[in-house]
PDB file of N, CA and C in Angstrom:
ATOM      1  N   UNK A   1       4.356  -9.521  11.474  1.00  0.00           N
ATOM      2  CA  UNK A   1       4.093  -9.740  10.060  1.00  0.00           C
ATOM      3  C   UNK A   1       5.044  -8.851   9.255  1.00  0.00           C
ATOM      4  N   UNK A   2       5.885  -9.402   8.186  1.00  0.00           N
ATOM      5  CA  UNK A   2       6.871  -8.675   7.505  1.00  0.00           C
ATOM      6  C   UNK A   2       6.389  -8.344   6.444  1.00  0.00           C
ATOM      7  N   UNK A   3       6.185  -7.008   6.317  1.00  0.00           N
ATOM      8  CA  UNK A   3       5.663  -6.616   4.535  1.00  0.00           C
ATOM      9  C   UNK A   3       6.921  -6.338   4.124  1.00  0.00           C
ATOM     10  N   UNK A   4       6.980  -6.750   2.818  1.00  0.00           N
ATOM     11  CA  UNK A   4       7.880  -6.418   2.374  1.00  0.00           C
ATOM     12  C   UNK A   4       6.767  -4.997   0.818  1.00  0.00           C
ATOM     13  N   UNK A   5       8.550  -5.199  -0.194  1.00  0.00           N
ATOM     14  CA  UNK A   5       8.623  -3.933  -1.124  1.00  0.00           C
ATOM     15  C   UNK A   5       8.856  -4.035  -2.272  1.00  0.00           C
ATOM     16  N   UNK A   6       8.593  -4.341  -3.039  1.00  0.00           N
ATOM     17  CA  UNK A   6       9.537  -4.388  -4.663  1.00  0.00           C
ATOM     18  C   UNK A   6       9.007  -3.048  -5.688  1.00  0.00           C
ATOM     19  N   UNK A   7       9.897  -2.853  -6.582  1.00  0.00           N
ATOM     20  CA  UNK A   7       9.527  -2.152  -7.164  1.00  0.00           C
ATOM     21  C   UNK A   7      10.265  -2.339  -8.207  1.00  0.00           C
ATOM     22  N   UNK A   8       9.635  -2.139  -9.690  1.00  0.00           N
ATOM     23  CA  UNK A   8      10.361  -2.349 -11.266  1.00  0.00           C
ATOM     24  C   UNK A   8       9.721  -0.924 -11.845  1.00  0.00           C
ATOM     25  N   UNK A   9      10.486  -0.661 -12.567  1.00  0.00           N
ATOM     26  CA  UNK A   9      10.446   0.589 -13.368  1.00  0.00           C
ATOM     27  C   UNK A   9       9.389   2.221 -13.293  1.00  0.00           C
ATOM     28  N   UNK A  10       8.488   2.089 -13.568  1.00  0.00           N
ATOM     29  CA  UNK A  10       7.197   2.596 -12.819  1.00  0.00           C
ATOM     30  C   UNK A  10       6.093   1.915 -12.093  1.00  0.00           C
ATOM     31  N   UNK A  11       6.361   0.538 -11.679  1.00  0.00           N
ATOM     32  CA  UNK A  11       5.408   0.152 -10.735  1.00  0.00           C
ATOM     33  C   UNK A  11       5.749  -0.617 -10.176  1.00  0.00           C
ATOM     34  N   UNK A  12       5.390  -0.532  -8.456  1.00  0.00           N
ATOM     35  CA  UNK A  12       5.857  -1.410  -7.380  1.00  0.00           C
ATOM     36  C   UNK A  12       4.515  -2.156  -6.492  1.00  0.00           C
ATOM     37  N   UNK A  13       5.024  -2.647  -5.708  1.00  0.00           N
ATOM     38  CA  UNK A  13       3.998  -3.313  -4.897  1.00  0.00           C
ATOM     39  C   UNK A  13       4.596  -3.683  -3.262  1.00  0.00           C
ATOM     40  N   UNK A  14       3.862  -3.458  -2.365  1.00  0.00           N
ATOM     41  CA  UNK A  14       4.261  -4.093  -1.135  1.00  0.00           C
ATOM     42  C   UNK A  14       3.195  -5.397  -0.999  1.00  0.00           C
ATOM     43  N   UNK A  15       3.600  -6.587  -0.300  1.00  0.00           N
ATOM     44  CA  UNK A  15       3.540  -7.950   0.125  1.00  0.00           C
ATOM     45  C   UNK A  15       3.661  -8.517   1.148  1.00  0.00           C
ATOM     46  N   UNK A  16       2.202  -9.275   1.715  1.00  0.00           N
ATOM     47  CA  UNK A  16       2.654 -10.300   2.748  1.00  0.00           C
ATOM     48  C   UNK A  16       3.202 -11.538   2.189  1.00  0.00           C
ATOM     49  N   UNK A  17       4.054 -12.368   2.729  1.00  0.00           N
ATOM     50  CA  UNK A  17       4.347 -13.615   1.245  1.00  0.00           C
ATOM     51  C   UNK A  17       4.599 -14.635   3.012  1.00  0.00           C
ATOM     52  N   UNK A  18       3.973 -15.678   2.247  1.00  0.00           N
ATOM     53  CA  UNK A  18       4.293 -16.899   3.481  1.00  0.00           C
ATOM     54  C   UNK A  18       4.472 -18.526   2.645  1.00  0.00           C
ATOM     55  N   UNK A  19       5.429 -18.686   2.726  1.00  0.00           N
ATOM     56  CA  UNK A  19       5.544 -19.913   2.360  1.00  0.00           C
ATOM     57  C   UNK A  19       6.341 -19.729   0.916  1.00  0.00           C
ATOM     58  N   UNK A  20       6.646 -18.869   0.414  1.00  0.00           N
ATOM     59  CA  UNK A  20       6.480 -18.867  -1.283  1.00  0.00           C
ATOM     60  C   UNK A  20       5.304 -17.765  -1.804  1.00  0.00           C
ATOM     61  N   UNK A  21       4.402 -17.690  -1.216  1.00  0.00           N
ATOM     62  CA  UNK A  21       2.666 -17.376  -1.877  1.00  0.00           C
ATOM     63  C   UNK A  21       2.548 -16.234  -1.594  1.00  0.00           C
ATOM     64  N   UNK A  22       2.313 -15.044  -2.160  1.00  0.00           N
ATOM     65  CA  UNK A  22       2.267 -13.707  -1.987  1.00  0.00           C
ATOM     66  C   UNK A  22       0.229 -13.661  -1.118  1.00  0.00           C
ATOM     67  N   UNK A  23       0.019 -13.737   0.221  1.00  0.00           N
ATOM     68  CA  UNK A  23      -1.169 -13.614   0.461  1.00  0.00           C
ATOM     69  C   UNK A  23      -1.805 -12.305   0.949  1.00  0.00           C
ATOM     70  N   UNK A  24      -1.272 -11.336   0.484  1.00  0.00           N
ATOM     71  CA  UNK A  24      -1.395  -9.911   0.644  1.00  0.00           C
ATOM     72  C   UNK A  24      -0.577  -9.281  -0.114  1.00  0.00           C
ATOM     73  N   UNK A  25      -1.153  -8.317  -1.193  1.00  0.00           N
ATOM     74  CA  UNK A  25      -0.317  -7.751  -2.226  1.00  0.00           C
ATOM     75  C   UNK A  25      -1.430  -5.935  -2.153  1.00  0.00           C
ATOM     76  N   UNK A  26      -0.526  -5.261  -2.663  1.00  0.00           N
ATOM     77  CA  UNK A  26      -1.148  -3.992  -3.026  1.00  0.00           C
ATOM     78  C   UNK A  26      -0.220  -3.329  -4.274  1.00  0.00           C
ATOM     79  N   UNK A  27      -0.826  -3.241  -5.224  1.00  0.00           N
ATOM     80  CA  UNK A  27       0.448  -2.517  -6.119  1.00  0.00           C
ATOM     81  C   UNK A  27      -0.202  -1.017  -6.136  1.00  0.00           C
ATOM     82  N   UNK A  28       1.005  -0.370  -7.328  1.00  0.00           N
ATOM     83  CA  UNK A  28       1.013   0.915  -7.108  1.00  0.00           C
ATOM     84  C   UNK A  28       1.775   1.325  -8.559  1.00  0.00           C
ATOM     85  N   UNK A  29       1.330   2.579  -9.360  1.00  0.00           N
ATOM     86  CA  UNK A  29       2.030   3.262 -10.321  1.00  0.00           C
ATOM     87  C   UNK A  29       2.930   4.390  -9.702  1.00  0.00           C
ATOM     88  N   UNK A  30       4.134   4.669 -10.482  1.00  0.00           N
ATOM     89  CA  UNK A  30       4.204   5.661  -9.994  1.00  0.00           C
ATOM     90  C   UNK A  30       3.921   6.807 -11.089  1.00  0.00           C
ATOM     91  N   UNK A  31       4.226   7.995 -10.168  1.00  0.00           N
ATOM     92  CA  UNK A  31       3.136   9.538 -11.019  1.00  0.00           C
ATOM     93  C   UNK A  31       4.264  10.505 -11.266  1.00  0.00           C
ATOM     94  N   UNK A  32       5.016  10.273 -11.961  1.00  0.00           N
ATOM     95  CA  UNK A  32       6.234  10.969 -11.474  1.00  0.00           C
ATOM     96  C   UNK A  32       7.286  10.731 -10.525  1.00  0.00           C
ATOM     97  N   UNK A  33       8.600  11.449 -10.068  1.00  0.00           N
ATOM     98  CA  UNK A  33       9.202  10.988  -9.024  1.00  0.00           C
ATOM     99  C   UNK A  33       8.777  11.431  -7.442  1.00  0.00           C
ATOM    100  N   UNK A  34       7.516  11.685  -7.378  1.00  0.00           N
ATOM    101  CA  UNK A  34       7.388  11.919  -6.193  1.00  0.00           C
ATOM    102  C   UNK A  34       5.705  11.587  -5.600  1.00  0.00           C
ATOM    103  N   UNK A  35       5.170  10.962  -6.428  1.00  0.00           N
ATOM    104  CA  UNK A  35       3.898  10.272  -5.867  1.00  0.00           C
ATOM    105  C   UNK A  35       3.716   8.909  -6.388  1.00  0.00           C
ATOM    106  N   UNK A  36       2.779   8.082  -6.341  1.00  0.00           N
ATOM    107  CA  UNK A  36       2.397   7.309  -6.250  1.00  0.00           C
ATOM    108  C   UNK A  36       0.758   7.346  -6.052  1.00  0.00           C
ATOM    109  N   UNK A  37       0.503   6.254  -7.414  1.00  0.00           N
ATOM    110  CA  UNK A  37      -1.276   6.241  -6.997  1.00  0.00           C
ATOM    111  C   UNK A  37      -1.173   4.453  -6.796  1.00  0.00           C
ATOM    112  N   UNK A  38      -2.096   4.531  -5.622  1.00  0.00           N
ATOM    113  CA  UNK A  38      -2.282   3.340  -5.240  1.00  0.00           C
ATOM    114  C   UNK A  38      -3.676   2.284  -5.880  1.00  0.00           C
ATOM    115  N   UNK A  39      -3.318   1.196  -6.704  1.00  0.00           N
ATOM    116  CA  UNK A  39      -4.567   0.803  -7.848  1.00  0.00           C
ATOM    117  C   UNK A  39      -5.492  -0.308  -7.308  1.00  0.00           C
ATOM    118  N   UNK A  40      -4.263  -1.102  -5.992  1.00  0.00           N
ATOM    119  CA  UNK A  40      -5.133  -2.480  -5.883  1.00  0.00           C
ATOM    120  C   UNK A  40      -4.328  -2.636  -4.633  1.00  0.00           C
ATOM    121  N   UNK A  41      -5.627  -3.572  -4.281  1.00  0.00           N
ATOM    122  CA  UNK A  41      -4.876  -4.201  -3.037  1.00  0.00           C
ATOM    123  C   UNK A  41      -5.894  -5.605  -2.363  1.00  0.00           C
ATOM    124  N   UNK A  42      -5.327  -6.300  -2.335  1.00  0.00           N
ATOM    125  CA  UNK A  42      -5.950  -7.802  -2.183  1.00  0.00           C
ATOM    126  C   UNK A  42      -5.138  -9.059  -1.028  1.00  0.00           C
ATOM    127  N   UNK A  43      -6.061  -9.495  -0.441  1.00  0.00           N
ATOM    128  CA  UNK A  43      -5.595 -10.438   0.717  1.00  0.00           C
ATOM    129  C   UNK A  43      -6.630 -11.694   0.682  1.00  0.00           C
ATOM    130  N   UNK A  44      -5.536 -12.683   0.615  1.00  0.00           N
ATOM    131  CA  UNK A  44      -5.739 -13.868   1.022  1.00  0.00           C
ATOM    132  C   UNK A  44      -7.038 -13.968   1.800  1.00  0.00           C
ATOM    133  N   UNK A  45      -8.629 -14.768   1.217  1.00  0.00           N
ATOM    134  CA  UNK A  45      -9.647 -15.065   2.434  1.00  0.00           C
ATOM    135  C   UNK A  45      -8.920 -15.613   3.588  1.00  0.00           C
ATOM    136  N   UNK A  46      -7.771 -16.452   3.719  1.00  0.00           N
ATOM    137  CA  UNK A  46      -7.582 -16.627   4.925  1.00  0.00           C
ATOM    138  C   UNK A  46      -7.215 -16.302   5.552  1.00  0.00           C
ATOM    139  N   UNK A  47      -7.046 -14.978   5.421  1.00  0.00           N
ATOM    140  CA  UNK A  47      -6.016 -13.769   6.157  1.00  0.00           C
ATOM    141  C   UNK A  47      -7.100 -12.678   6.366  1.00  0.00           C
ATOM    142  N   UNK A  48      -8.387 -13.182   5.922  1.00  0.00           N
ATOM    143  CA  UNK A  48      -9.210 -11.803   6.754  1.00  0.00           C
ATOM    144  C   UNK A  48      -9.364 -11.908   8.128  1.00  0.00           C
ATOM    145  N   UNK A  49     -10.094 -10.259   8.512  1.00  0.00           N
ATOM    146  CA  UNK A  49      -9.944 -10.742   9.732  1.00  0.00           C
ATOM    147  C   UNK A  49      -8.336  -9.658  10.572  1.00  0.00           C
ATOM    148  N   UNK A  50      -7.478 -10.707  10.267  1.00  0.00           N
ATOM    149  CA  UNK A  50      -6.365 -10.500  10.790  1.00  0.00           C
ATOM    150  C   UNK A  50      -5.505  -8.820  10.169  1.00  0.00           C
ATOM    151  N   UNK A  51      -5.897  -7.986   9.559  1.00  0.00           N
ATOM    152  CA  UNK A  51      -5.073  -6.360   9.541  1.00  0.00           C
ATOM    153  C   UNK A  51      -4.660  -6.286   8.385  1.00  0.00           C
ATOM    154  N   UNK A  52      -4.309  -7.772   7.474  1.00  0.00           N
ATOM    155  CA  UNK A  52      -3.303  -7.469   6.644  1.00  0.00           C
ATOM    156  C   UNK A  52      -3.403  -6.557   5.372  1.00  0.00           C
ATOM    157  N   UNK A  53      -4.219  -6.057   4.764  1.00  0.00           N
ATOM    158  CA  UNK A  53      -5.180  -4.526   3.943  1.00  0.00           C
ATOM    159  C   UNK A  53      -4.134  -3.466   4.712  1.00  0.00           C
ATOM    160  N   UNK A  54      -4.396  -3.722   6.166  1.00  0.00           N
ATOM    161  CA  UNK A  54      -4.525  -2.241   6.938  1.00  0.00           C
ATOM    162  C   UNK A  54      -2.825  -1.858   7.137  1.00  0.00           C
ATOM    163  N   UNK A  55      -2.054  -3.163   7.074  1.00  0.00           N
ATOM    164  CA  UNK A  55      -0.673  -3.158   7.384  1.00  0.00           C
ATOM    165  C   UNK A  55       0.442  -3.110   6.138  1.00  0.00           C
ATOM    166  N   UNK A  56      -0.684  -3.506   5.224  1.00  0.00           N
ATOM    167  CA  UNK A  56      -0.002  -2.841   3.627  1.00  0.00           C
ATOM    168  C   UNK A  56      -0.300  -1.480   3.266  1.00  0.00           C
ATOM    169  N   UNK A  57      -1.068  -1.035   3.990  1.00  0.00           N
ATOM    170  CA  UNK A  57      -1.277   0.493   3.585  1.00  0.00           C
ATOM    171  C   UNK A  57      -0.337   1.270   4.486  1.00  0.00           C
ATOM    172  N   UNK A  58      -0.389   1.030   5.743  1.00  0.00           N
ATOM    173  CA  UNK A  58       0.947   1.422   6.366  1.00  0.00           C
ATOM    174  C   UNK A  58       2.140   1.199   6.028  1.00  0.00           C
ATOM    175  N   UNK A  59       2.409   0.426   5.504  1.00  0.00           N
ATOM    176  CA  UNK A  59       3.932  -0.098   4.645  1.00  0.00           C
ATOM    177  C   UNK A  59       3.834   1.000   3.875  1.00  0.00           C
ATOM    178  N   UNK A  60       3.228   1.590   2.982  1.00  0.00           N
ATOM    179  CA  UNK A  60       2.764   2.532   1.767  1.00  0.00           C
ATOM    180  C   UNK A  60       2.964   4.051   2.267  1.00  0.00           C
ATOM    181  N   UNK A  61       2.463   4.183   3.792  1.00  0.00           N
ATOM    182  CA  UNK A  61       2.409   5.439   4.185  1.00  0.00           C
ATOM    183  C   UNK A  61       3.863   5.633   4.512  1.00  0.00           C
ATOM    184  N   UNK A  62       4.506   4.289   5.574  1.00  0.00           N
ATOM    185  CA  UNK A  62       5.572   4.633   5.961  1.00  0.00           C
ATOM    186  C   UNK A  62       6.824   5.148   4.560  1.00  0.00           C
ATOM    187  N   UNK A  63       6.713   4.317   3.429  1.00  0.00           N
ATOM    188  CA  UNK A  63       7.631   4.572   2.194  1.00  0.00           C
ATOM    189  C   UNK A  63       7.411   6.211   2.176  1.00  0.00           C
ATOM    190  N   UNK A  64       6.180   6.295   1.850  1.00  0.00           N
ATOM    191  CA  UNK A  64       6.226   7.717   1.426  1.00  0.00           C
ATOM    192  C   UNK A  64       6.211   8.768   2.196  1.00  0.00           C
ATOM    193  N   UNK A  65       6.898   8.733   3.412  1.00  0.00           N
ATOM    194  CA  UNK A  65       7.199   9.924   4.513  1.00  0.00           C
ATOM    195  C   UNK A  65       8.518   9.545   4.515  1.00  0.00           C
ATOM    196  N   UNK A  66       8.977   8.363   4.709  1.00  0.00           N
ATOM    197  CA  UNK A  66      10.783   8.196   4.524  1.00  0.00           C
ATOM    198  C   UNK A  66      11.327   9.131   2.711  1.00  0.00           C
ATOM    199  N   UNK A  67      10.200   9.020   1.714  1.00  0.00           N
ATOM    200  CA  UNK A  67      10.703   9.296   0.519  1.00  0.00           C
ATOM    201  C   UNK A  67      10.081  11.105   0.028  1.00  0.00           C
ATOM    202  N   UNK A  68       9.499  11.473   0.936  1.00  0.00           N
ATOM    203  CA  UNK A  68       8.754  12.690   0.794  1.00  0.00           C
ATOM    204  C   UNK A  68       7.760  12.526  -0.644  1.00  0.00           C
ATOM    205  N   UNK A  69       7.088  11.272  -0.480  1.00  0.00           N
ATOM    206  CA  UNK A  69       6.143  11.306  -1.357  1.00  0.00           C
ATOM    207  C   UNK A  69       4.791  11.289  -1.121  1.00  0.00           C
ATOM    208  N   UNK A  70       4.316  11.907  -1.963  1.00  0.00           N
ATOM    209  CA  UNK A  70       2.609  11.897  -2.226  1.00  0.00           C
ATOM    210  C   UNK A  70       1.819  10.299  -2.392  1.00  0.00           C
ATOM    211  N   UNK A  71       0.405  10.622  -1.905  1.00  0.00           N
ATOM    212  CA  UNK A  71      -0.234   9.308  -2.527  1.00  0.00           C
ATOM    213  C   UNK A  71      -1.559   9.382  -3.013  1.00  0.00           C
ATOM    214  N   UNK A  72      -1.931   8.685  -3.986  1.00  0.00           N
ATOM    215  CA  UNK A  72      -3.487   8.825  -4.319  1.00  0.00           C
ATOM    216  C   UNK A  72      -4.050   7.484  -4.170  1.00  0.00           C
ATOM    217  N   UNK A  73      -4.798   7.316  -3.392  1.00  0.00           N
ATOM    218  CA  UNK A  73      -5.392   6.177  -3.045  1.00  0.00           C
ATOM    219  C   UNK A  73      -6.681   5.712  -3.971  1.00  0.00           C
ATOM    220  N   UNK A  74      -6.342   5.591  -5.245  1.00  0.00           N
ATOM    221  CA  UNK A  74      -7.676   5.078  -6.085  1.00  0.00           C
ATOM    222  C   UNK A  74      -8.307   4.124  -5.921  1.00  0.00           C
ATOM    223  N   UNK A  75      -7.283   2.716  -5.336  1.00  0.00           N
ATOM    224  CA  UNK A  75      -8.216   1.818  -4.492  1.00  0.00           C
ATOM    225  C   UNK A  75      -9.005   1.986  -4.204  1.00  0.00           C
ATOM    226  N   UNK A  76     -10.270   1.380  -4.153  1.00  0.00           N
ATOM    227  CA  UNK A  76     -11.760   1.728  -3.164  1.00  0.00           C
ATOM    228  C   UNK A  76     -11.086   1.282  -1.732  1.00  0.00           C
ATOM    229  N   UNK A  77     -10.062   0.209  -1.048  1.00  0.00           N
ATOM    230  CA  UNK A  77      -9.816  -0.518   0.307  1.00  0.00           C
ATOM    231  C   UNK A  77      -9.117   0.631   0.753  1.00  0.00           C
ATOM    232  N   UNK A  78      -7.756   1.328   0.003  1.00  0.00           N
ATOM    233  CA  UNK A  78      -6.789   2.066  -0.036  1.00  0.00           C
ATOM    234  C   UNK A  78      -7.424   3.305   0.818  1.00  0.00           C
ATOM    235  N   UNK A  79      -7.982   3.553   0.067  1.00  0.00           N
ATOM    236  CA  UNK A  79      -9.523   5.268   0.155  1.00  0.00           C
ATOM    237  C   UNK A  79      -9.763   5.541   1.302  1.00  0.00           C
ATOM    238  N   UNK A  80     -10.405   3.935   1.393  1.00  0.00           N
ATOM    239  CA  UNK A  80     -11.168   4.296   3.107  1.00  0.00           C
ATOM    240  C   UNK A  80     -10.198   4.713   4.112  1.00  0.00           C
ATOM    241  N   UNK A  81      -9.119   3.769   3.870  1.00  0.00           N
ATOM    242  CA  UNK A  81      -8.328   3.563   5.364  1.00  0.00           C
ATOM    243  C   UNK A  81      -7.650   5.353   5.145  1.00  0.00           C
ATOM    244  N   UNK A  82      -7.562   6.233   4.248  1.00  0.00           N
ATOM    245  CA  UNK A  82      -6.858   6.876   4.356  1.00  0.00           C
ATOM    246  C   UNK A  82      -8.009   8.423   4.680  1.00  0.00           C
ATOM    247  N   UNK A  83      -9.110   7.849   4.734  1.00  0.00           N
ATOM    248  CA  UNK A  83     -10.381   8.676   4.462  1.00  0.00           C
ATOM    249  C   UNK A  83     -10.713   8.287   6.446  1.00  0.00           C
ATOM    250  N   UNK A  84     -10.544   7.173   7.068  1.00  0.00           N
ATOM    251  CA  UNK A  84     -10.467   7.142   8.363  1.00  0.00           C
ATOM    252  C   UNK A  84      -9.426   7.429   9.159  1.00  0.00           C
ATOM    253  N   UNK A  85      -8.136   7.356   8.553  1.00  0.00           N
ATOM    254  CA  UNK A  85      -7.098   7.772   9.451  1.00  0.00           C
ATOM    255  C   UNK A  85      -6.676   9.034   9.204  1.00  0.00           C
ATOM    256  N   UNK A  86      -6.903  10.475   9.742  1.00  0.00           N
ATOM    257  CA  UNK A  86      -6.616  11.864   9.468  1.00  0.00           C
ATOM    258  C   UNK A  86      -4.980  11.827   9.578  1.00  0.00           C
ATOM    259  N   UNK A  87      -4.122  11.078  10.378  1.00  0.00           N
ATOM    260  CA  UNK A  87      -2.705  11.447  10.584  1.00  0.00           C
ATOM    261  C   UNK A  87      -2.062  10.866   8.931  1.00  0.00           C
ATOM    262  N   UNK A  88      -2.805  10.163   7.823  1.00  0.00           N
ATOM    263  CA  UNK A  88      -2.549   9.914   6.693  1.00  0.00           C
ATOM    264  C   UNK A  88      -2.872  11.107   5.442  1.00  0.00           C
ATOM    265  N   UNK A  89      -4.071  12.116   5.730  1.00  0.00           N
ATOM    266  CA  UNK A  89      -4.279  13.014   5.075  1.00  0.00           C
ATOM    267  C   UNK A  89      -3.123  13.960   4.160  1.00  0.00           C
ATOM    268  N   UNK A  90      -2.277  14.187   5.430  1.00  0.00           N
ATOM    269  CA  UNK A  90      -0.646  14.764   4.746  1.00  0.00           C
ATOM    270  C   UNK A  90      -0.422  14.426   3.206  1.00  0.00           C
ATOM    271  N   UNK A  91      -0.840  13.122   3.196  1.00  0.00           N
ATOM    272  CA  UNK A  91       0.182  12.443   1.981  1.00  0.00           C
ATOM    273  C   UNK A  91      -0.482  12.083   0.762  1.00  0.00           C
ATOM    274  N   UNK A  92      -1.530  12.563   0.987  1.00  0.00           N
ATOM    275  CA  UNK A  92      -2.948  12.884  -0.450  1.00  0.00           C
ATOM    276  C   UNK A  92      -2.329  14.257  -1.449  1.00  0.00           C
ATOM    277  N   UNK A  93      -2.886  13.609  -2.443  1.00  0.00           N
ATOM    278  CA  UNK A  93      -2.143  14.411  -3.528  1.00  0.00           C
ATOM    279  C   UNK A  93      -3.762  14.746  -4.614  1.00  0.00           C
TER     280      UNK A  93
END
């Protein structure tokens, strides 16, 4: 599954997209040049089930260890996964 990345001025988003149709999206503000709070994140009903929440938040973690950035996970989906995975703690701000 390819997530991709975009980003415009102070706010970006990573994406599952199939066909044309973005069916996994998470956006994000940024907080300055070195964090990021994470606001939303939403998947396709027909894509539950299958990770794709869990593989946009990793897209998110991986950016911000390649970019030495912070994250605040305000998401309630965002929260958890970063509130269950301790090797993500690092990157809480």
């Amino acid at each position: 599954m390819d997530i991709q990345h975009s980003e415009f001025e102070r706010k970006g988003e990573f994406y599952y997209e199939k066909d044309g149709n973005k069916l996994g999206l998470m956006t994000y503000s940024k907080a300055g040049p070195s964090k990021i709070i994470i606001d939303h994140t939403e998947v396709d009903p027909s894509l539950q089930g299958e990770g794709v929440g869990y593989k946009l938040v990793e897209a998110a973690v991986e950016y911000a260890r390649e970019n030495d950035i912070k994250i605040m996970p305000l998401c309630p989906f965002a929260n958890a996964v970063f509130k269950k995975r301790e090797e993500y703690r690092d990157l809480l701000f």
